[in-house]
PDB file of N, CA and C in Angstrom:
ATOM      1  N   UNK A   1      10.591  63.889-127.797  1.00  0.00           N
ATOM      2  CA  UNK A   1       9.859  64.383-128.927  1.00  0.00           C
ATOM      3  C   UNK A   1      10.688  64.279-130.194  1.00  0.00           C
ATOM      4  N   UNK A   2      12.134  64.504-129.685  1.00  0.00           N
ATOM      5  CA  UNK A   2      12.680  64.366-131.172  1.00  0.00           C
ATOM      6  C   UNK A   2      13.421  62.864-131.600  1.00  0.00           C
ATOM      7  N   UNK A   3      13.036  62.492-131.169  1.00  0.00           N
ATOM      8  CA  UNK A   3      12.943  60.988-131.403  1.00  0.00           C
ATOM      9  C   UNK A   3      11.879  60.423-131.855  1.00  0.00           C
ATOM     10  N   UNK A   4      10.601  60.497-131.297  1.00  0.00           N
ATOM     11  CA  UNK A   4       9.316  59.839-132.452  1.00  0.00           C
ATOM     12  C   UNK A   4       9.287  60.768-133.974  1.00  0.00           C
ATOM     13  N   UNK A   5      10.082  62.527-133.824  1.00  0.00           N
ATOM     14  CA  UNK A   5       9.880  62.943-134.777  1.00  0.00           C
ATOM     15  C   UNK A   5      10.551  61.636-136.184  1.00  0.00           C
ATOM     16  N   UNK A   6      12.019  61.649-135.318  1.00  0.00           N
ATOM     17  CA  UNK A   6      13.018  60.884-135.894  1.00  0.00           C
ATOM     18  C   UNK A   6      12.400  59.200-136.366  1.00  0.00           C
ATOM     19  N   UNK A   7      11.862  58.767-135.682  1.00  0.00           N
ATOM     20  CA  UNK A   7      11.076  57.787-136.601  1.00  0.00           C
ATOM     21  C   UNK A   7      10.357  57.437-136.929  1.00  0.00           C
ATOM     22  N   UNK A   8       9.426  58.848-136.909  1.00  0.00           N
ATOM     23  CA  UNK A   8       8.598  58.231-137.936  1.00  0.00           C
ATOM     24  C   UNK A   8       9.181  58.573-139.658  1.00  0.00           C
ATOM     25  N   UNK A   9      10.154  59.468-139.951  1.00  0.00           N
ATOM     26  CA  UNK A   9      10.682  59.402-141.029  1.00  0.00           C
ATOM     27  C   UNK A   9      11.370  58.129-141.673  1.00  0.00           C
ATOM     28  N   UNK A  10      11.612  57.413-142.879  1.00  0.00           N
ATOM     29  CA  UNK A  10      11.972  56.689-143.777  1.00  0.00           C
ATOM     30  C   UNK A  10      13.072  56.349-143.485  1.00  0.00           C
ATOM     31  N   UNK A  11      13.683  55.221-142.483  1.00  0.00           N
ATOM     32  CA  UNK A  11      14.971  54.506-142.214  1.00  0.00           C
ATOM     33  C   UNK A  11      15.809  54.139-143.180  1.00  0.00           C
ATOM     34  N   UNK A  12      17.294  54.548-143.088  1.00  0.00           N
ATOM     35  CA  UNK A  12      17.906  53.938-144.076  1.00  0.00           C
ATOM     36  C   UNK A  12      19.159  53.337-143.582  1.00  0.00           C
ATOM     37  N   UNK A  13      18.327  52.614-142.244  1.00  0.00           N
ATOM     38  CA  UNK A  13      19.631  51.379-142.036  1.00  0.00           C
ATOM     39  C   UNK A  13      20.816  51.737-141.680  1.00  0.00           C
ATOM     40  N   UNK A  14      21.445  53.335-141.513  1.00  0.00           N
ATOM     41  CA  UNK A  14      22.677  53.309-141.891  1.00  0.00           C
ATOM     42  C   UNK A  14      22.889  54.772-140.793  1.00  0.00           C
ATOM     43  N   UNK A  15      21.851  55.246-139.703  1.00  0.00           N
ATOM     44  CA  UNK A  15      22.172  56.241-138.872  1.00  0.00           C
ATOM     45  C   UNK A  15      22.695  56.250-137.762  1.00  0.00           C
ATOM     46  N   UNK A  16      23.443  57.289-137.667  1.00  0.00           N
ATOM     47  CA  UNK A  16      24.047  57.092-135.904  1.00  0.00           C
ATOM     48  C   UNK A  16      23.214  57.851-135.217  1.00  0.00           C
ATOM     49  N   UNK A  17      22.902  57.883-134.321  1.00  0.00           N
ATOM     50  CA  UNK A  17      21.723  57.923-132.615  1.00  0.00           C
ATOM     51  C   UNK A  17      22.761  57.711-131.887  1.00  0.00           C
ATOM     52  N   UNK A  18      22.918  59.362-130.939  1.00  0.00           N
ATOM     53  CA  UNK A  18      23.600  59.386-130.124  1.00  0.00           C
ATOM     54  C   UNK A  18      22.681  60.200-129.206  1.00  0.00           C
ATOM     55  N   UNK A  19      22.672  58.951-127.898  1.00  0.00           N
ATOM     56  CA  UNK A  19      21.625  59.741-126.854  1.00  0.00           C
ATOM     57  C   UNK A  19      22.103  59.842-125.066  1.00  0.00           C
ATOM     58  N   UNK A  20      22.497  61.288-124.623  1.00  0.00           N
ATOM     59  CA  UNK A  20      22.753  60.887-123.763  1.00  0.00           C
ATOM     60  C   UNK A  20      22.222  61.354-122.137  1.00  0.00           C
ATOM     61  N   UNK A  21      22.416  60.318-121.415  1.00  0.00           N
ATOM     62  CA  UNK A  21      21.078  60.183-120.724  1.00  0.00           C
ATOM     63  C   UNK A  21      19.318  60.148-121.069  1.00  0.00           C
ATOM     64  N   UNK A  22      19.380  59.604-121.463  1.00  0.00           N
ATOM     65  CA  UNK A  22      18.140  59.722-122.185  1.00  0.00           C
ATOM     66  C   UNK A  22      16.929  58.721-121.193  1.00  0.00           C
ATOM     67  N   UNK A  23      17.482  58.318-120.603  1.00  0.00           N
ATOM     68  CA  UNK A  23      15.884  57.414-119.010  1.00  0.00           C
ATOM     69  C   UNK A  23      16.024  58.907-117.968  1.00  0.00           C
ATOM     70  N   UNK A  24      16.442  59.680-117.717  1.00  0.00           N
ATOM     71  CA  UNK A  24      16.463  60.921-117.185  1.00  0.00           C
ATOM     72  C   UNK A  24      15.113  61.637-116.896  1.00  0.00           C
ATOM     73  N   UNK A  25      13.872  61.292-115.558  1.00  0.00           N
ATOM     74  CA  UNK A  25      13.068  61.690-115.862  1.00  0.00           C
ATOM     75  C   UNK A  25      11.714  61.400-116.054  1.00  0.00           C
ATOM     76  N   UNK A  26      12.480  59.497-116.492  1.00  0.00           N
ATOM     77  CA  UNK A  26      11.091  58.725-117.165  1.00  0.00           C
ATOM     78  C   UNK A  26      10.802  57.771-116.123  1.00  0.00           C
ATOM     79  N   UNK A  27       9.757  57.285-116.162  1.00  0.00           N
ATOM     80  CA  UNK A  27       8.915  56.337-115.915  1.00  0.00           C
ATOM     81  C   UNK A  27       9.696  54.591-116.050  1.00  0.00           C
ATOM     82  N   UNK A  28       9.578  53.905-114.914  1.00  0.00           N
ATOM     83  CA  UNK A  28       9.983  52.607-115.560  1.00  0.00           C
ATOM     84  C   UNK A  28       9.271  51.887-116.835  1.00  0.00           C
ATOM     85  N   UNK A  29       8.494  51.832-116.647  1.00  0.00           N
ATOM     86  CA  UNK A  29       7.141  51.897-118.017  1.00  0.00           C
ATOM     87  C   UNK A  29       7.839  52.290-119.727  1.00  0.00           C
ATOM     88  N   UNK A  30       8.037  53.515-119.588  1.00  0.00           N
ATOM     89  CA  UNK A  30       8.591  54.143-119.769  1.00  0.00           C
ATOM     90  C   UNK A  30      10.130  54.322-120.671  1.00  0.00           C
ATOM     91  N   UNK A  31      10.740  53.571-119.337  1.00  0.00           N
ATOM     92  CA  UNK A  31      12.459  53.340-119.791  1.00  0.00           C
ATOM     93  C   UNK A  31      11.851  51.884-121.024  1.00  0.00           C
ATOM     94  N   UNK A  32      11.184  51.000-120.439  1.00  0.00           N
ATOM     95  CA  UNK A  32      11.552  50.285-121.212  1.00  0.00           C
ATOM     96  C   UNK A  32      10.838  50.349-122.649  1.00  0.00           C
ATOM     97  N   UNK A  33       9.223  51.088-122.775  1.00  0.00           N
ATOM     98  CA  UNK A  33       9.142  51.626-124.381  1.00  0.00           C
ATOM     99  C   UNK A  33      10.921  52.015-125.212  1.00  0.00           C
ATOM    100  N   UNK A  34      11.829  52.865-124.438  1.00  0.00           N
ATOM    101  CA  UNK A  34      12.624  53.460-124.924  1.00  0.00           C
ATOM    102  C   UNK A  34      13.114  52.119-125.492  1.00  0.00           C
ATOM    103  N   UNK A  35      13.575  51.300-124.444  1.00  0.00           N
ATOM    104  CA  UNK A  35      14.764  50.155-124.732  1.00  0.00           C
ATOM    105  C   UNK A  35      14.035  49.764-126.146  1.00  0.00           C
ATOM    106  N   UNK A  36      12.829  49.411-126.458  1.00  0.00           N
ATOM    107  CA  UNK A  36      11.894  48.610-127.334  1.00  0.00           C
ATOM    108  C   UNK A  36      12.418  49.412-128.744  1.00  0.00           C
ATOM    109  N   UNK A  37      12.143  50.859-128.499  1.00  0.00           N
ATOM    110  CA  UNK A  37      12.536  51.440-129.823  1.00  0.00           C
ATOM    111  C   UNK A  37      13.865  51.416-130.319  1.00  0.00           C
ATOM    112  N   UNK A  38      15.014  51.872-129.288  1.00  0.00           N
ATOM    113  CA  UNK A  38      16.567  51.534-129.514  1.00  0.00           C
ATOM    114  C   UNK A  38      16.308  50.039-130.025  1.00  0.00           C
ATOM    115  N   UNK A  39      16.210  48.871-129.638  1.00  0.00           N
ATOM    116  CA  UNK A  39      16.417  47.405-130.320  1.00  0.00           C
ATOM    117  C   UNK A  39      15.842  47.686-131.715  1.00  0.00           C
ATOM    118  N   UNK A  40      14.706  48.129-132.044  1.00  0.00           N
ATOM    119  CA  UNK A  40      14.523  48.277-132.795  1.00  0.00           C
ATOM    120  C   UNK A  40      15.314  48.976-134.095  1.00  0.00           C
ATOM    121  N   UNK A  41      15.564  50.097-133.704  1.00  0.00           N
ATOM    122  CA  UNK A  41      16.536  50.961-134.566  1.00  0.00           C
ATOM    123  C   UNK A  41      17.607  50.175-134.874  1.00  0.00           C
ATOM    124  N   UNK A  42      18.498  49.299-133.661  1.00  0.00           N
ATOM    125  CA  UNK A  42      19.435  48.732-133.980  1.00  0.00           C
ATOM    126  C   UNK A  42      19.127  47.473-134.864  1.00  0.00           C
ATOM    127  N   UNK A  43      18.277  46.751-134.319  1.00  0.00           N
ATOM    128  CA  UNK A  43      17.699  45.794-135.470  1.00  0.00           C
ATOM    129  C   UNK A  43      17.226  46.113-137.179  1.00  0.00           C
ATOM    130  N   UNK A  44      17.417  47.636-137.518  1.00  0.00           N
ATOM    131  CA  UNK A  44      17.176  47.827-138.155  1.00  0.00           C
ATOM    132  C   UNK A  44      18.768  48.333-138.949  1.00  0.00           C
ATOM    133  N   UNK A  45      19.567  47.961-138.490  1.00  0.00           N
ATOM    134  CA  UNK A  45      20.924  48.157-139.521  1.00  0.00           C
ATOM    135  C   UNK A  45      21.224  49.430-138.500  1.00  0.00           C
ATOM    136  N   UNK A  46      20.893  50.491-137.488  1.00  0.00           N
ATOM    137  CA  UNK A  46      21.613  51.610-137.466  1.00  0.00           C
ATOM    138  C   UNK A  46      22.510  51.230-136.240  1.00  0.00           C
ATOM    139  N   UNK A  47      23.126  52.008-136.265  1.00  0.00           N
ATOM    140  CA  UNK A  47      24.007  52.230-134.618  1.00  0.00           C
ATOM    141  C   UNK A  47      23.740  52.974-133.551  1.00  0.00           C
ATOM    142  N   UNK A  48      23.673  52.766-132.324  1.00  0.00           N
ATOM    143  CA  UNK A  48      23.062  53.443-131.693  1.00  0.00           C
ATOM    144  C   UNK A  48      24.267  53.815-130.252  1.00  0.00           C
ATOM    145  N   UNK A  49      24.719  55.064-129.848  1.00  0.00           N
ATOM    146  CA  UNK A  49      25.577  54.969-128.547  1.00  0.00           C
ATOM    147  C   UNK A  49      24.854  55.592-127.660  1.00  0.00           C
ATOM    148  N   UNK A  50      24.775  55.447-126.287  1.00  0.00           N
ATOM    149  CA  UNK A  50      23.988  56.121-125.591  1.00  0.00           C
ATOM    150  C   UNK A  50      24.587  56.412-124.003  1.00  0.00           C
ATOM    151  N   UNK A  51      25.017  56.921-123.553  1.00  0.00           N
ATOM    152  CA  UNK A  51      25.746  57.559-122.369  1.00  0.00           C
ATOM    153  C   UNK A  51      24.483  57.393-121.117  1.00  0.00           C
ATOM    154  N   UNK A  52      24.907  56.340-120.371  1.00  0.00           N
ATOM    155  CA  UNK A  52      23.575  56.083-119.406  1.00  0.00           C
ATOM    156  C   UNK A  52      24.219  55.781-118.142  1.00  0.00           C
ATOM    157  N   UNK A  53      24.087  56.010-116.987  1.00  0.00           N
ATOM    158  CA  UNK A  53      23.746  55.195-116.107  1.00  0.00           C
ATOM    159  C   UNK A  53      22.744  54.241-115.598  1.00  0.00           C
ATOM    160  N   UNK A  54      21.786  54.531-115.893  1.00  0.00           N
ATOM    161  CA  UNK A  54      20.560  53.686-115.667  1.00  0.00           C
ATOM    162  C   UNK A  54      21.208  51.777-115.877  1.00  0.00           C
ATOM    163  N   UNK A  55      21.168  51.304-114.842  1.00  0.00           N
ATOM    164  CA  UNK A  55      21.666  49.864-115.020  1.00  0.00           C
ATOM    165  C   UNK A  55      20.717  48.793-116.063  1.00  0.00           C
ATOM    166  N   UNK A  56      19.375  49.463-116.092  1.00  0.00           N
ATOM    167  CA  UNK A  56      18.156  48.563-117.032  1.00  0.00           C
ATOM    168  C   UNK A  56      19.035  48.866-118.330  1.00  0.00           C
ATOM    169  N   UNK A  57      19.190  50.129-118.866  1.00  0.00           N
ATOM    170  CA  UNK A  57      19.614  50.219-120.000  1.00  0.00           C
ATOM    171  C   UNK A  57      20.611  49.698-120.129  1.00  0.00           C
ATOM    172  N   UNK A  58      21.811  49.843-119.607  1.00  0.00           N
ATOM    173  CA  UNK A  58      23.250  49.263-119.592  1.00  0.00           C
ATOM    174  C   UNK A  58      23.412  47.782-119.810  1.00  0.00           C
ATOM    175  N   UNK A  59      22.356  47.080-119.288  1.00  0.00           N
ATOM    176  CA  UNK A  59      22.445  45.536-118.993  1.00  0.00           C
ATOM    177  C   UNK A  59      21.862  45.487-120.415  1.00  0.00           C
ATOM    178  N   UNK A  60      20.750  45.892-121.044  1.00  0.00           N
ATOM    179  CA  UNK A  60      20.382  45.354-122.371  1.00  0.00           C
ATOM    180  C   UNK A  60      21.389  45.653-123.751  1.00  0.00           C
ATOM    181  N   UNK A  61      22.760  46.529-123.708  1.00  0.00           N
ATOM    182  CA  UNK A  61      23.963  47.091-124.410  1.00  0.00           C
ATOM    183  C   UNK A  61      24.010  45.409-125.173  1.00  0.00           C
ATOM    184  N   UNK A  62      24.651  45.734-126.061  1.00  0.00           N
ATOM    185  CA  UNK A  62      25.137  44.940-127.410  1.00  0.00           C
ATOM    186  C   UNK A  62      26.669  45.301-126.760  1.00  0.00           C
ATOM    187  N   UNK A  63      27.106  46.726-126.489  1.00  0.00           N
ATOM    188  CA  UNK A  63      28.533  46.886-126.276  1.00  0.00           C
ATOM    189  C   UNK A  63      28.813  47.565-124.966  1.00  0.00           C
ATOM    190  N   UNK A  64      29.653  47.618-124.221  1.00  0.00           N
ATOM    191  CA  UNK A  64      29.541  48.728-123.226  1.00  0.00           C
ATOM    192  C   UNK A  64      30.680  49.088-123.076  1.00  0.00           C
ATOM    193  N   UNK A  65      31.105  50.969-123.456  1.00  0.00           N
ATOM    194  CA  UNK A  65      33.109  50.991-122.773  1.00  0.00           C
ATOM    195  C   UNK A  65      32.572  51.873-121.599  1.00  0.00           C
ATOM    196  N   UNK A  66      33.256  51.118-120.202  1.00  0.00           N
ATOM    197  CA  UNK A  66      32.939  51.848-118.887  1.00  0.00           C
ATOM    198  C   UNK A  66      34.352  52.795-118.870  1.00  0.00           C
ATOM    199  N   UNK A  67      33.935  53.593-118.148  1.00  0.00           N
ATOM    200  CA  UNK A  67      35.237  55.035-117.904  1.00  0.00           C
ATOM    201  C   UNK A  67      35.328  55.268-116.404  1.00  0.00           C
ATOM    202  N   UNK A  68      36.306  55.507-116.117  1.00  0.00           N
ATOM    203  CA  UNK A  68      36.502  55.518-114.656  1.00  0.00           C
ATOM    204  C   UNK A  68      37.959  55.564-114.523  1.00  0.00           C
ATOM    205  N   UNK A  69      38.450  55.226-113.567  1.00  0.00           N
ATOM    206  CA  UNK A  69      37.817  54.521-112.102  1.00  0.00           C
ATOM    207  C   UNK A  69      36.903  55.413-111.421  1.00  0.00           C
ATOM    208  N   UNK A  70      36.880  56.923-111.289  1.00  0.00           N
ATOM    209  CA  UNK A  70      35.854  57.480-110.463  1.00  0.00           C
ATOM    210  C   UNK A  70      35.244  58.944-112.021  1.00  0.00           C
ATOM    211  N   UNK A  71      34.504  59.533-110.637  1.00  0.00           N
ATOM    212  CA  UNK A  71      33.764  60.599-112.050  1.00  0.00           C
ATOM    213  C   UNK A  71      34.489  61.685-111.773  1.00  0.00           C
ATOM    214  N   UNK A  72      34.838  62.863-112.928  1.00  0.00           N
ATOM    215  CA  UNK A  72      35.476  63.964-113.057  1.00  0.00           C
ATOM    216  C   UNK A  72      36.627  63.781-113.270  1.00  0.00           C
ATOM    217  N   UNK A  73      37.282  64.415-112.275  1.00  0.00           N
ATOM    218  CA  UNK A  73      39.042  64.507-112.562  1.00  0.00           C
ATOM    219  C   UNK A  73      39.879  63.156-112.166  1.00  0.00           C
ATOM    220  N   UNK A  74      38.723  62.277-111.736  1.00  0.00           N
ATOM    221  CA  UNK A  74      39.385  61.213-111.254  1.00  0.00           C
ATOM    222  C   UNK A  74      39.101  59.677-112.082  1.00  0.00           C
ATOM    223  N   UNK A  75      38.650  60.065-113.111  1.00  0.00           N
ATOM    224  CA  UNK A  75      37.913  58.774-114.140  1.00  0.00           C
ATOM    225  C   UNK A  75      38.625  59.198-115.424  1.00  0.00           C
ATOM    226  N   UNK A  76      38.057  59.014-116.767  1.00  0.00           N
ATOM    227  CA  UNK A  76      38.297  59.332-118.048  1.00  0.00           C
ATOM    228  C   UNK A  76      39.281  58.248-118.645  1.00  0.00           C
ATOM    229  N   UNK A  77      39.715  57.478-117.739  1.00  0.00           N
ATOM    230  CA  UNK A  77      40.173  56.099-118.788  1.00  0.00           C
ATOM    231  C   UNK A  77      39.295  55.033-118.895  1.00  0.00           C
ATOM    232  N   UNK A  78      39.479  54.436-119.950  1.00  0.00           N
ATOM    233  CA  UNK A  78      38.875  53.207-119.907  1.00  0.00           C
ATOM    234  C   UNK A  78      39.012  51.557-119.512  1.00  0.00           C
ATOM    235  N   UNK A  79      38.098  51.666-118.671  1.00  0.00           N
ATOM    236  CA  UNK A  79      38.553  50.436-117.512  1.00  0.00           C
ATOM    237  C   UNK A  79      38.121  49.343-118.502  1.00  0.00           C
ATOM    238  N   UNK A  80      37.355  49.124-119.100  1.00  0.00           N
ATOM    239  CA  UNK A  80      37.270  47.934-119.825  1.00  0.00           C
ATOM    240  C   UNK A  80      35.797  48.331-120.979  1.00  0.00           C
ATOM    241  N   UNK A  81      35.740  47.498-121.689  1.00  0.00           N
ATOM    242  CA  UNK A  81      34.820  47.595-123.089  1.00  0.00           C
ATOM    243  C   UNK A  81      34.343  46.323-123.491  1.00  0.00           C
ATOM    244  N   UNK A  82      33.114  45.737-123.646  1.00  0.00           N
ATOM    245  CA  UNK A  82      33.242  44.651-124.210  1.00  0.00           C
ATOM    246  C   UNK A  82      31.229  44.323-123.850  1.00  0.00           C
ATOM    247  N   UNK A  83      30.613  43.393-123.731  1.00  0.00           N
ATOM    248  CA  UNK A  83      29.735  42.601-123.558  1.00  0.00           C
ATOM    249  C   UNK A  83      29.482  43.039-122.027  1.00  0.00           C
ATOM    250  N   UNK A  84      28.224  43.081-121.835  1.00  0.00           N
ATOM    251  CA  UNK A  84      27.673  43.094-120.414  1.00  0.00           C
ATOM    252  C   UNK A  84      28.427  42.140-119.029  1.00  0.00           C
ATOM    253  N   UNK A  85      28.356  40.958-119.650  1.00  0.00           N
ATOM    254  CA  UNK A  85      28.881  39.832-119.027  1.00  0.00           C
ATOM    255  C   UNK A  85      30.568  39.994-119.212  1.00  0.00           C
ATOM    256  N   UNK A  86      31.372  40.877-119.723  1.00  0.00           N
ATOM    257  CA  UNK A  86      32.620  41.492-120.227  1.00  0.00           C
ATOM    258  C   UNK A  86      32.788  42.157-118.998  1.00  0.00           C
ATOM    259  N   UNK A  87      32.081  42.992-118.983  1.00  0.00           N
ATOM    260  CA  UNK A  87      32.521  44.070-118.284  1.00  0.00           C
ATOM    261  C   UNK A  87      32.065  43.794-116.527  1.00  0.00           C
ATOM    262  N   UNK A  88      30.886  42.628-116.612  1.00  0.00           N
ATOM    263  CA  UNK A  88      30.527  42.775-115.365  1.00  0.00           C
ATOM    264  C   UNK A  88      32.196  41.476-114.448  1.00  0.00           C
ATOM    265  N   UNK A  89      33.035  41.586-114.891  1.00  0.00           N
ATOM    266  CA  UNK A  89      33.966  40.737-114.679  1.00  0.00           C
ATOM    267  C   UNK A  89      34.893  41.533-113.945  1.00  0.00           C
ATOM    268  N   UNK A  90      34.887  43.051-114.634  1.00  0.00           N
ATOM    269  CA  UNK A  90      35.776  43.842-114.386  1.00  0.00           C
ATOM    270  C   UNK A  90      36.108  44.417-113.036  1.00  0.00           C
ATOM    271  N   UNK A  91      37.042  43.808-112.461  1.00  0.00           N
ATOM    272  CA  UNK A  91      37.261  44.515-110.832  1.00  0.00           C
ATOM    273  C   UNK A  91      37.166  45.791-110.566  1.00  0.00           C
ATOM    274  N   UNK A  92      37.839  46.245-111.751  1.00  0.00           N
ATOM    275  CA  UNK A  92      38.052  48.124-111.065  1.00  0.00           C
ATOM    276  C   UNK A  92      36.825  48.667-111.571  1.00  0.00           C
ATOM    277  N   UNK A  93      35.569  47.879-111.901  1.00  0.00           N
ATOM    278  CA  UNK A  93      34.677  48.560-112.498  1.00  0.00           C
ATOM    279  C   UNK A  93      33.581  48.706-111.430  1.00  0.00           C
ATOM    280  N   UNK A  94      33.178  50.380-110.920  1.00  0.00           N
ATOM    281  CA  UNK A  94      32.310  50.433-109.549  1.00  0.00           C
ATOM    282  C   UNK A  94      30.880  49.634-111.303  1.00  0.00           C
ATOM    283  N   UNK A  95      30.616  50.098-112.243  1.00  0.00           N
ATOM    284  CA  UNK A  95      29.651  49.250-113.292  1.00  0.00           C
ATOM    285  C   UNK A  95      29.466  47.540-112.658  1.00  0.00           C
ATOM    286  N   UNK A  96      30.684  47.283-112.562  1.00  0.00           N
ATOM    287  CA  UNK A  96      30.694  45.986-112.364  1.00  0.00           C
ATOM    288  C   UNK A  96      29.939  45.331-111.362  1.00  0.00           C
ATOM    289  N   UNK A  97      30.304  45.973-110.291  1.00  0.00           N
ATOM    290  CA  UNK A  97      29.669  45.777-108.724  1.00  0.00           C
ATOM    291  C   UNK A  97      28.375  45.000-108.587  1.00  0.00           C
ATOM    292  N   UNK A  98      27.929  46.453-109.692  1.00  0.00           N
ATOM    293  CA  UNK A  98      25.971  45.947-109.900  1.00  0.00           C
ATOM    294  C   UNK A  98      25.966  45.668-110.576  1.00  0.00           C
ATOM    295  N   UNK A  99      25.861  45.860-111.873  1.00  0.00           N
ATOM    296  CA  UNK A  99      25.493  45.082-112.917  1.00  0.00           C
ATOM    297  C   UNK A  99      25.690  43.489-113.131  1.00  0.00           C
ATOM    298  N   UNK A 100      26.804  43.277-111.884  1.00  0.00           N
ATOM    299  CA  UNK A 100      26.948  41.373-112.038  1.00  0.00           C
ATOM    300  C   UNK A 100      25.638  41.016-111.655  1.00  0.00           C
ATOM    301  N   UNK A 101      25.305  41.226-110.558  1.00  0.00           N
ATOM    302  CA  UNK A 101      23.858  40.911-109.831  1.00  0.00           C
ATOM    303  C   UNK A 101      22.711  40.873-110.513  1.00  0.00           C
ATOM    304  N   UNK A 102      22.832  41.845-111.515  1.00  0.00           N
ATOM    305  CA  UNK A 102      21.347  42.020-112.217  1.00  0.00           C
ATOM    306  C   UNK A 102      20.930  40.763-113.856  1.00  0.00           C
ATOM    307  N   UNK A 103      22.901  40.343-114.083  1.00  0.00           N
ATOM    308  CA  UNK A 103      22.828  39.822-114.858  1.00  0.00           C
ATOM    309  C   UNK A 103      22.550  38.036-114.424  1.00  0.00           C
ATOM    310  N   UNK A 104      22.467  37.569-113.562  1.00  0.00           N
ATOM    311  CA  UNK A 104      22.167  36.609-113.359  1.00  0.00           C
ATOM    312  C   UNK A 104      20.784  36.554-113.080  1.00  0.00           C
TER     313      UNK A 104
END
């Protein structure tokens, strides 16, 4: 909801959108309206970061920094940053695993 609030107001090219988890819930249908509006926003000059697991979303990233090697007390560095096809390279990345697969 606070996101269609958010655009339907007057863009000025120049906002940060920080969303996290945000396919949490939804519909495949759904996830990808979301993806449609993020390209959009970003196509529109803003920046957008978004904290996901969801691999649909992840694979359509402009950027991605994965954190790990595991979750909690056992992750929090960064295993690598870069392009989908960047990161899906990355050995120590459990990201990597799947996301190679999906990108071909």
């Amino acid at each position: 909801m606070k996101l269609a609030r958010e655009l339907s107001k007057r863009g000025t090219g120049q906002t940060l959108y920080i969303l996290d988890e945000p396919t949490t819930g939804l519909h495949f249908a759904d996830i990808q309206q979301l993806l449609d509006v993020l390209h959009q926003l970003r196509d529109q000059g803003n920046t957008i970061v978004v904290i996901e697991h969801n691999l649909d979303v992840i694979k359509t990233a402009d950027w991605i920094v994965d954190l790990g090697p595991e979750g909690g007390s056992g992750g929090g560095e960064i295993l690598v940053s870069g392009t989908p096809e960047t990161v899906a390279e990355c050995e120590a990345s459990h990201t990597a695993r799947f996301l190679k697969p999906m990108l071909k």
